[in-house]
PDB file of N, CA and C in Angstrom:
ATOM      1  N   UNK A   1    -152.918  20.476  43.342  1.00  0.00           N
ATOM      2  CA  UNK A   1    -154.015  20.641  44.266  1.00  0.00           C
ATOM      3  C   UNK A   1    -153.592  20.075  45.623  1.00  0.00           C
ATOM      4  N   UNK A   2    -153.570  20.594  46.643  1.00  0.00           N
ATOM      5  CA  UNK A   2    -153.382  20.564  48.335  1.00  0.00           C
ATOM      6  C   UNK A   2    -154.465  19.486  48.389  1.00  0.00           C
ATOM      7  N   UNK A   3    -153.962  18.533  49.513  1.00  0.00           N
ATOM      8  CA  UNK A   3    -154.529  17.656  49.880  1.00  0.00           C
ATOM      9  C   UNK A   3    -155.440  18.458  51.240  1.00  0.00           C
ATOM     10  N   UNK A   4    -156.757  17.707  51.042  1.00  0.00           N
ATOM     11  CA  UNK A   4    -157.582  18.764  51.959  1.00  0.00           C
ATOM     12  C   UNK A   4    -157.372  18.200  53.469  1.00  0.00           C
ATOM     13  N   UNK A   5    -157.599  16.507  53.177  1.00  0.00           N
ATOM     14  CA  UNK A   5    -157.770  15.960  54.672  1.00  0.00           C
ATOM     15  C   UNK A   5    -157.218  16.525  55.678  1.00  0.00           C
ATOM     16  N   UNK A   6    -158.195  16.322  56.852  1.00  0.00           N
ATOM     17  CA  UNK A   6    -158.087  16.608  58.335  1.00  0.00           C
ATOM     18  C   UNK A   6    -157.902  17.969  58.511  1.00  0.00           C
ATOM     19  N   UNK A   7    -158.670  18.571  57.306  1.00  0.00           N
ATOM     20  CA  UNK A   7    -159.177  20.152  57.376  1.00  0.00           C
ATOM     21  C   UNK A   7    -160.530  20.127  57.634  1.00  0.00           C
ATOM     22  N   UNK A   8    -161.127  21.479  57.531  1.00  0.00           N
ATOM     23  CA  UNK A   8    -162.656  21.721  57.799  1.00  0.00           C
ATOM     24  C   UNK A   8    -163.160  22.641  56.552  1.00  0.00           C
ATOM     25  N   UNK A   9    -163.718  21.843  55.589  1.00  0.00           N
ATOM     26  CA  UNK A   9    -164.674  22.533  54.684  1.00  0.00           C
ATOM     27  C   UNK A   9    -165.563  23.557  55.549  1.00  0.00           C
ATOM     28  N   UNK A  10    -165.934  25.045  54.984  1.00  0.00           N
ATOM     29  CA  UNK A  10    -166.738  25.546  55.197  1.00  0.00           C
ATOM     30  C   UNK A  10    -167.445  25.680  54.553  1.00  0.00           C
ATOM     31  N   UNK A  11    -169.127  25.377  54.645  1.00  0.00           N
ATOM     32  CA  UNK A  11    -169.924  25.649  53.333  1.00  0.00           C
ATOM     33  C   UNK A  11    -170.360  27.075  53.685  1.00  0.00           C
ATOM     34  N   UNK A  12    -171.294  27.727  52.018  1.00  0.00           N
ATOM     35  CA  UNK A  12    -171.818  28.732  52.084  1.00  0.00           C
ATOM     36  C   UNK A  12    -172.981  28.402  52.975  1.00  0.00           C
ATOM     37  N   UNK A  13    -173.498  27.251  52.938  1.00  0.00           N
ATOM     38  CA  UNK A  13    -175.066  27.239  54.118  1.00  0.00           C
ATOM     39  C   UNK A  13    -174.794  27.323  55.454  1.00  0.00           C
ATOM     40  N   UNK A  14    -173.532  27.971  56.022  1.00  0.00           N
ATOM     41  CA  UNK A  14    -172.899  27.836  57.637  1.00  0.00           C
ATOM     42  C   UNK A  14    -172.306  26.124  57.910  1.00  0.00           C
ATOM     43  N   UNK A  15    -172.359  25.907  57.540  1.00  0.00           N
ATOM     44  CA  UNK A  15    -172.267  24.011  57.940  1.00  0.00           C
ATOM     45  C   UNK A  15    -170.977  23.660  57.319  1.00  0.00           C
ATOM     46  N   UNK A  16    -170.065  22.563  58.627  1.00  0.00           N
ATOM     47  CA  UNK A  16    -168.935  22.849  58.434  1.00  0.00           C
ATOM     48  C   UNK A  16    -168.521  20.887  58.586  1.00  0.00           C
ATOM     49  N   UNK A  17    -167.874  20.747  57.186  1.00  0.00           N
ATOM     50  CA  UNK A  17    -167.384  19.355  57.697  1.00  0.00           C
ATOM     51  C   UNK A  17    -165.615  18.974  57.454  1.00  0.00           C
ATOM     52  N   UNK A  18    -165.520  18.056  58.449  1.00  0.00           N
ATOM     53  CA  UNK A  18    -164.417  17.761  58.565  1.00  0.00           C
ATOM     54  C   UNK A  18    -163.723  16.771  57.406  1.00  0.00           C
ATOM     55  N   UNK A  19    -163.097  16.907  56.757  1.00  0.00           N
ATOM     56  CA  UNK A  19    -162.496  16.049  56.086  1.00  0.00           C
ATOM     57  C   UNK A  19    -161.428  14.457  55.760  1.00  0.00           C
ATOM     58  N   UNK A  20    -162.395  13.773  55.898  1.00  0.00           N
ATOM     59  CA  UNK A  20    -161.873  11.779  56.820  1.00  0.00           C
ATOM     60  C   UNK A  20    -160.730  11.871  55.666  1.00  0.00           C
ATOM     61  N   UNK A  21    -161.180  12.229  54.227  1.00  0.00           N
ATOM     62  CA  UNK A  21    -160.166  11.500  53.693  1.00  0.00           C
ATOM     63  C   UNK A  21    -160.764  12.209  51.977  1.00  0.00           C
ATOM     64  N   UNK A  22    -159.074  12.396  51.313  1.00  0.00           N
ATOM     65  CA  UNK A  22    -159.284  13.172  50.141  1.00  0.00           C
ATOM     66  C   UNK A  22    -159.302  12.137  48.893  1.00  0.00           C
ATOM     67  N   UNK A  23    -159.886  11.317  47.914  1.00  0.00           N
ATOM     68  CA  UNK A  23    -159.090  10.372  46.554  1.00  0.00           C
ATOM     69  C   UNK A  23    -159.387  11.119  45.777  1.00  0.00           C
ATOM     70  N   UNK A  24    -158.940  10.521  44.104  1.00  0.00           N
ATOM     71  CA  UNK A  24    -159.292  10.939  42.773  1.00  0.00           C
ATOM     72  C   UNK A  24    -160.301   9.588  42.307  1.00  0.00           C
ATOM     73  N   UNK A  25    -160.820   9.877  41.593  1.00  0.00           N
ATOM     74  CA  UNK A  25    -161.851   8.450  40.871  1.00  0.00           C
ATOM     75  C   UNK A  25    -161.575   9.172  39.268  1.00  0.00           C
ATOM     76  N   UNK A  26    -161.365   8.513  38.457  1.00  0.00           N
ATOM     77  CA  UNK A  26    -162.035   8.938  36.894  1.00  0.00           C
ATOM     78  C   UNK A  26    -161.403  10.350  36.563  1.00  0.00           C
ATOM     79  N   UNK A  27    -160.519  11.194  37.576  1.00  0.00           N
ATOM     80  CA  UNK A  27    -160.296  12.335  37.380  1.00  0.00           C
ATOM     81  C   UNK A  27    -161.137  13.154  38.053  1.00  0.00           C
ATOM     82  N   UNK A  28    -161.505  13.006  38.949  1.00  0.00           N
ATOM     83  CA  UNK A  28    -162.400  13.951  39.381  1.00  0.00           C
ATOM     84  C   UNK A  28    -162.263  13.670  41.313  1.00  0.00           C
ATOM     85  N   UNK A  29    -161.737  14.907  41.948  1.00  0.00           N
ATOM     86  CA  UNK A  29    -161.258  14.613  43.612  1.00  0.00           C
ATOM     87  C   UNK A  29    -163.205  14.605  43.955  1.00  0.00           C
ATOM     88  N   UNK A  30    -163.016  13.766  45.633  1.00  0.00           N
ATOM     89  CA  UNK A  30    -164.130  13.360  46.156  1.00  0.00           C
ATOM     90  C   UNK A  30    -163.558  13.463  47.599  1.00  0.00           C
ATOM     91  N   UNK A  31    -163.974  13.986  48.357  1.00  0.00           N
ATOM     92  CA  UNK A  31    -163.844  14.139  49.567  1.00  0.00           C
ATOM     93  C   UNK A  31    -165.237  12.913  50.465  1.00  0.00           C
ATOM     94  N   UNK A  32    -164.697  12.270  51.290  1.00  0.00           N
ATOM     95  CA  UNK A  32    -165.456  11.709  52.638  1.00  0.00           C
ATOM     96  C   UNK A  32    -165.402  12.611  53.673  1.00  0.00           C
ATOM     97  N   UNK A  33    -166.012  13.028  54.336  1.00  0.00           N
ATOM     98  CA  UNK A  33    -166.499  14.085  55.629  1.00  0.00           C
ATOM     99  C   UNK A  33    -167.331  13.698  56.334  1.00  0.00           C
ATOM    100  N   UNK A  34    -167.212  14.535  57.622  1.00  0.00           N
ATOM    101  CA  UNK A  34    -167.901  14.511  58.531  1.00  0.00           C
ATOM    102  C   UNK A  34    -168.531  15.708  58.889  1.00  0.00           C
ATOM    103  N   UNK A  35    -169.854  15.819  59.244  1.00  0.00           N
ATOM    104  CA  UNK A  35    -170.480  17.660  60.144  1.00  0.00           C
ATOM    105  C   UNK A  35    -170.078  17.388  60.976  1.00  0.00           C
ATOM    106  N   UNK A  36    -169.484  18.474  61.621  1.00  0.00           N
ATOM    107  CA  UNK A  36    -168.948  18.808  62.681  1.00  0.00           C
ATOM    108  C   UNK A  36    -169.681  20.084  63.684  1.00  0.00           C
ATOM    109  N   UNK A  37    -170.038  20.076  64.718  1.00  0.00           N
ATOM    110  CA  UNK A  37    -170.524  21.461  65.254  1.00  0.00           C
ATOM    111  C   UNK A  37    -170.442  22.204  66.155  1.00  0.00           C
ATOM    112  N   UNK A  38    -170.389  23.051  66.989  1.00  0.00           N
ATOM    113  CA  UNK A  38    -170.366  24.155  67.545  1.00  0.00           C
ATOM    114  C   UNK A  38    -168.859  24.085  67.877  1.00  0.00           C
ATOM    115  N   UNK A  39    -168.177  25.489  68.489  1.00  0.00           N
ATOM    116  CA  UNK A  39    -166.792  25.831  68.549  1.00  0.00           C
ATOM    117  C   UNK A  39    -166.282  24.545  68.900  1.00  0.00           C
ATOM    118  N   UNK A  40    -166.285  23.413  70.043  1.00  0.00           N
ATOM    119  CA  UNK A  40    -165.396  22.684  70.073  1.00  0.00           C
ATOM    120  C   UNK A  40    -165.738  21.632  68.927  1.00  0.00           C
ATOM    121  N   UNK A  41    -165.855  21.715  67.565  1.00  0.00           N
ATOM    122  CA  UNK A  41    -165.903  20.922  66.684  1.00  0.00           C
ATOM    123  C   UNK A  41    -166.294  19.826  66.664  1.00  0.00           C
ATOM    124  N   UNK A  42    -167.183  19.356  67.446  1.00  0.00           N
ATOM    125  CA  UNK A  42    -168.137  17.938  68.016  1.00  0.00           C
ATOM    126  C   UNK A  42    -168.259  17.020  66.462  1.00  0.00           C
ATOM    127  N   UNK A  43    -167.774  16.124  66.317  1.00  0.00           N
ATOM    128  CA  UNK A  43    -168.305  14.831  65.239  1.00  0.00           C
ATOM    129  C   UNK A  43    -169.635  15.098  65.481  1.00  0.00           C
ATOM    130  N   UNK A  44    -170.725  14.590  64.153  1.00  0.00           N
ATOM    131  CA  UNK A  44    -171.995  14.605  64.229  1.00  0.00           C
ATOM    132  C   UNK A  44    -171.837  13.147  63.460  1.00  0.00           C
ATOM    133  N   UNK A  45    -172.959  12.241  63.451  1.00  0.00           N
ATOM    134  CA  UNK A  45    -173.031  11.468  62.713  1.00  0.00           C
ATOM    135  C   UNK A  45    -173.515  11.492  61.242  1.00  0.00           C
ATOM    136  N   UNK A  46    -173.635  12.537  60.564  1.00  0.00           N
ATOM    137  CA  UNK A  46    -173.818  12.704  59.484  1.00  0.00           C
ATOM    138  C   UNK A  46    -172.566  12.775  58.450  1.00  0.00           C
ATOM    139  N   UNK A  47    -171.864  11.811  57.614  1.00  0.00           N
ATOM    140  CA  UNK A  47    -171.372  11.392  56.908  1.00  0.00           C
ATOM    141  C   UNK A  47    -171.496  11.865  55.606  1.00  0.00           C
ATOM    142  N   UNK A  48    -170.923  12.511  54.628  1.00  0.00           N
ATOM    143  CA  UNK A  48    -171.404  12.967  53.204  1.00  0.00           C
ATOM    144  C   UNK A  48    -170.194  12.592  52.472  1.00  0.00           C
ATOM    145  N   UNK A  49    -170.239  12.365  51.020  1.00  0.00           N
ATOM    146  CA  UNK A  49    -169.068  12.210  49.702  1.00  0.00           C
ATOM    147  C   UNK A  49    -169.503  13.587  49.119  1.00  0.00           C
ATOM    148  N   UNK A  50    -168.165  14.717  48.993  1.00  0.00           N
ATOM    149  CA  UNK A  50    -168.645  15.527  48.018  1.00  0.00           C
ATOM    150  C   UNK A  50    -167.988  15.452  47.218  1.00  0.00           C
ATOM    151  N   UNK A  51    -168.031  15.891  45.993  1.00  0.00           N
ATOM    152  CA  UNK A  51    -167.585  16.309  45.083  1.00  0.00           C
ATOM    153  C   UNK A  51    -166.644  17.624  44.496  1.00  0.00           C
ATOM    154  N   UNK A  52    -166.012  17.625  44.114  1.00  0.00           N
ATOM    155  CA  UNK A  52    -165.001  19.324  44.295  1.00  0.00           C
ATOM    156  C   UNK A  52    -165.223  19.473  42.382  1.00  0.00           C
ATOM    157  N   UNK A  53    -165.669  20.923  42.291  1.00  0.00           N
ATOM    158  CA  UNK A  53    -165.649  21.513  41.574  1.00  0.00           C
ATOM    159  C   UNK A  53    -164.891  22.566  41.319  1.00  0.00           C
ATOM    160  N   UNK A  54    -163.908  22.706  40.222  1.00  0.00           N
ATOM    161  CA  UNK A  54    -163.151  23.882  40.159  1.00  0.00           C
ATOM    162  C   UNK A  54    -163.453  24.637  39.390  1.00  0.00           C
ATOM    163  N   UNK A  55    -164.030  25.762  39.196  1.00  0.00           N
ATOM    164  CA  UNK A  55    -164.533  27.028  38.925  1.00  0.00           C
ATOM    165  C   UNK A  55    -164.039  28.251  39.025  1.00  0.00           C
ATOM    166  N   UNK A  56    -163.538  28.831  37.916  1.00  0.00           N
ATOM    167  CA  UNK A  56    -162.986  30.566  37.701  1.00  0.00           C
ATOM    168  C   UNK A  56    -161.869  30.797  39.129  1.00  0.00           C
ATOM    169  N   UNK A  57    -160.524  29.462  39.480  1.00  0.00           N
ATOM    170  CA  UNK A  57    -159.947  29.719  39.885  1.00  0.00           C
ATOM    171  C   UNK A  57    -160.444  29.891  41.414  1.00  0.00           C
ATOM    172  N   UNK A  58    -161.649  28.775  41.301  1.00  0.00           N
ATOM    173  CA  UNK A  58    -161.850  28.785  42.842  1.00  0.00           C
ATOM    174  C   UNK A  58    -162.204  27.349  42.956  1.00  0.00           C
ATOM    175  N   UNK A  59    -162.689  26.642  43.976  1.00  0.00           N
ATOM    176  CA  UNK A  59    -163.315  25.756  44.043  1.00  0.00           C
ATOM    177  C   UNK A  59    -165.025  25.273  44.854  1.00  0.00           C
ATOM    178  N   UNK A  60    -165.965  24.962  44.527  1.00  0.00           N
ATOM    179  CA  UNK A  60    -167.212  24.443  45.257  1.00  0.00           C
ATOM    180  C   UNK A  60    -167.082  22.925  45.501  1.00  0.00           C
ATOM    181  N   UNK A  61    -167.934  22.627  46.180  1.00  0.00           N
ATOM    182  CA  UNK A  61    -168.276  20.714  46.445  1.00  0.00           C
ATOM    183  C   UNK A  61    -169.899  20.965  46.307  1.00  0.00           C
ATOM    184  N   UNK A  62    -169.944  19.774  45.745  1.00  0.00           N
ATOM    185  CA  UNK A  62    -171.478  18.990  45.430  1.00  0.00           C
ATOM    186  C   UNK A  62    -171.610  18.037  45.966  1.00  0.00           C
ATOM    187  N   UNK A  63    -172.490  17.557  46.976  1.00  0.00           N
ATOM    188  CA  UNK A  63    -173.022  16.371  47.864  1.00  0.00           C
ATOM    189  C   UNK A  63    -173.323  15.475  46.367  1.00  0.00           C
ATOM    190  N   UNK A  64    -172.625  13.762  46.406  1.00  0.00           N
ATOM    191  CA  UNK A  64    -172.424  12.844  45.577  1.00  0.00           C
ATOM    192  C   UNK A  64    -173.986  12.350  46.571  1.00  0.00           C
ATOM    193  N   UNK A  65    -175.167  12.073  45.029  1.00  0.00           N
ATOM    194  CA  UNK A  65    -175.965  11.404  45.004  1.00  0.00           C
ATOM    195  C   UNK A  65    -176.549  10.374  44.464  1.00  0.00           C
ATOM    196  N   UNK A  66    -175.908  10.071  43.518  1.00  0.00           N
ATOM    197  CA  UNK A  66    -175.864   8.842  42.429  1.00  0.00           C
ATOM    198  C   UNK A  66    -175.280   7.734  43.530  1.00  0.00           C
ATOM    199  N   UNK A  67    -176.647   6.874  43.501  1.00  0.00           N
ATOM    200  CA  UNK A  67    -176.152   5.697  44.367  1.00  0.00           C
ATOM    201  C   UNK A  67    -175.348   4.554  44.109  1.00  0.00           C
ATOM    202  N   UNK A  68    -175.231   5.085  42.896  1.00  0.00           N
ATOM    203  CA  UNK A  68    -173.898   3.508  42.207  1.00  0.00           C
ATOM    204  C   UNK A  68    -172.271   4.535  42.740  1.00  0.00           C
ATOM    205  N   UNK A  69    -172.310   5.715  42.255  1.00  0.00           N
ATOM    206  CA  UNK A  69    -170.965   6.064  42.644  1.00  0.00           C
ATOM    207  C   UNK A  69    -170.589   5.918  43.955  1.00  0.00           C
ATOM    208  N   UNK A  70    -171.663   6.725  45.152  1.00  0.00           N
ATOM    209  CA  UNK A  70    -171.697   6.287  46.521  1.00  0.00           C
ATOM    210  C   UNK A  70    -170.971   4.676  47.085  1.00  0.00           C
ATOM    211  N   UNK A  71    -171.459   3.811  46.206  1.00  0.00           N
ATOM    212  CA  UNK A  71    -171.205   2.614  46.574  1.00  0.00           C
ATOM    213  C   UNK A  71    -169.610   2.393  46.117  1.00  0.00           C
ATOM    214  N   UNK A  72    -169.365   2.635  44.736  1.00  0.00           N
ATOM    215  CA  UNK A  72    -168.126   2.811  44.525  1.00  0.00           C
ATOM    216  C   UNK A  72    -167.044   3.721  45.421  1.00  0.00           C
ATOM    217  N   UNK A  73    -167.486   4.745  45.440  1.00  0.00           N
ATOM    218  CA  UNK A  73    -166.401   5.300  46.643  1.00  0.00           C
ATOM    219  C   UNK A  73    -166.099   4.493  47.842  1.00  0.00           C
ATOM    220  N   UNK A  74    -167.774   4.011  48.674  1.00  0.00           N
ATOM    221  CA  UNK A  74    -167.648   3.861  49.677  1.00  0.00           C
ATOM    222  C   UNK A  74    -166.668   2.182  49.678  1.00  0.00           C
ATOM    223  N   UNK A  75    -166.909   1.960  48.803  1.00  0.00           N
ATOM    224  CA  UNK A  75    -165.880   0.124  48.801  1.00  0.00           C
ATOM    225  C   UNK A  75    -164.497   0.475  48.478  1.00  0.00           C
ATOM    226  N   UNK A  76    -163.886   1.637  47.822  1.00  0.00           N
ATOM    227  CA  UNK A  76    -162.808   1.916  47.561  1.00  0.00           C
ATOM    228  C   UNK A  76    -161.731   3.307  48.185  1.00  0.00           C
ATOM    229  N   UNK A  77    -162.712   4.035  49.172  1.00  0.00           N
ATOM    230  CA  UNK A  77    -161.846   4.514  49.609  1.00  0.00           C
ATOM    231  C   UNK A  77    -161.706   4.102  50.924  1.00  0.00           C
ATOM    232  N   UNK A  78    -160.726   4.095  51.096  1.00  0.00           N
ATOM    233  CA  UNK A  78    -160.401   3.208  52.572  1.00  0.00           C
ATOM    234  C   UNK A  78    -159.338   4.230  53.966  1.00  0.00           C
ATOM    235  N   UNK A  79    -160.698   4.441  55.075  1.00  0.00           N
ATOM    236  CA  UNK A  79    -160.169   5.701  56.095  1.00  0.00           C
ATOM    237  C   UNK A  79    -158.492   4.643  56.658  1.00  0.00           C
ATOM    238  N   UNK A  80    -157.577   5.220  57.080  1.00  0.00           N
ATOM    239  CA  UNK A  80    -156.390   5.150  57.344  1.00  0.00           C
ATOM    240  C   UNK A  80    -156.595   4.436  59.260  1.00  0.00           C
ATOM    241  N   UNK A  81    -155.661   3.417  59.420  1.00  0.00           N
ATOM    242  CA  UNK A  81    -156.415   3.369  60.886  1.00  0.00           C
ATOM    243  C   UNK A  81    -154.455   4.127  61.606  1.00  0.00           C
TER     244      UNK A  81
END
């Protein structure tokens, strides 16, 4: 699996985030992102953990809502300075 960071997820809802940083937890990849918006790709302050799902040789992400994992990611993955 290609490391995603410092790419741009596109979702199916138009909404597009940037990717801070790719880990594994438990077996399962988690992306940190950023929304990003209009052509010159503006940072937004909206911050999300998704989740990557691999499916029939493709892949989706699921916004991480379980607030114990949140916390776990957020203490263990660490952005690069």
């Amino acid at each position: 699996m290609e490391n995603l960071s410092n790419q741009i997820l596109e979702l199916k809802n138009g909404k597009n985030y940037f990717v801070i940083r790719q880990a594994t937890f438990r077996g399962k990849t988690y992306y940190l992102t950023v929304e990003v918006t209009g052509d010159e790709e503006d940072f937004t302050n909206n911050f999300l953990f998704f989740e990557r799902i691999d499916e029939d040789g493709k892949f989706l992400v699921n916004v991480v809502t379980d607030p114990d994992l949140l916390q776990i990611l957020a203490k263990n993955i660490k952005i690069e300075e």
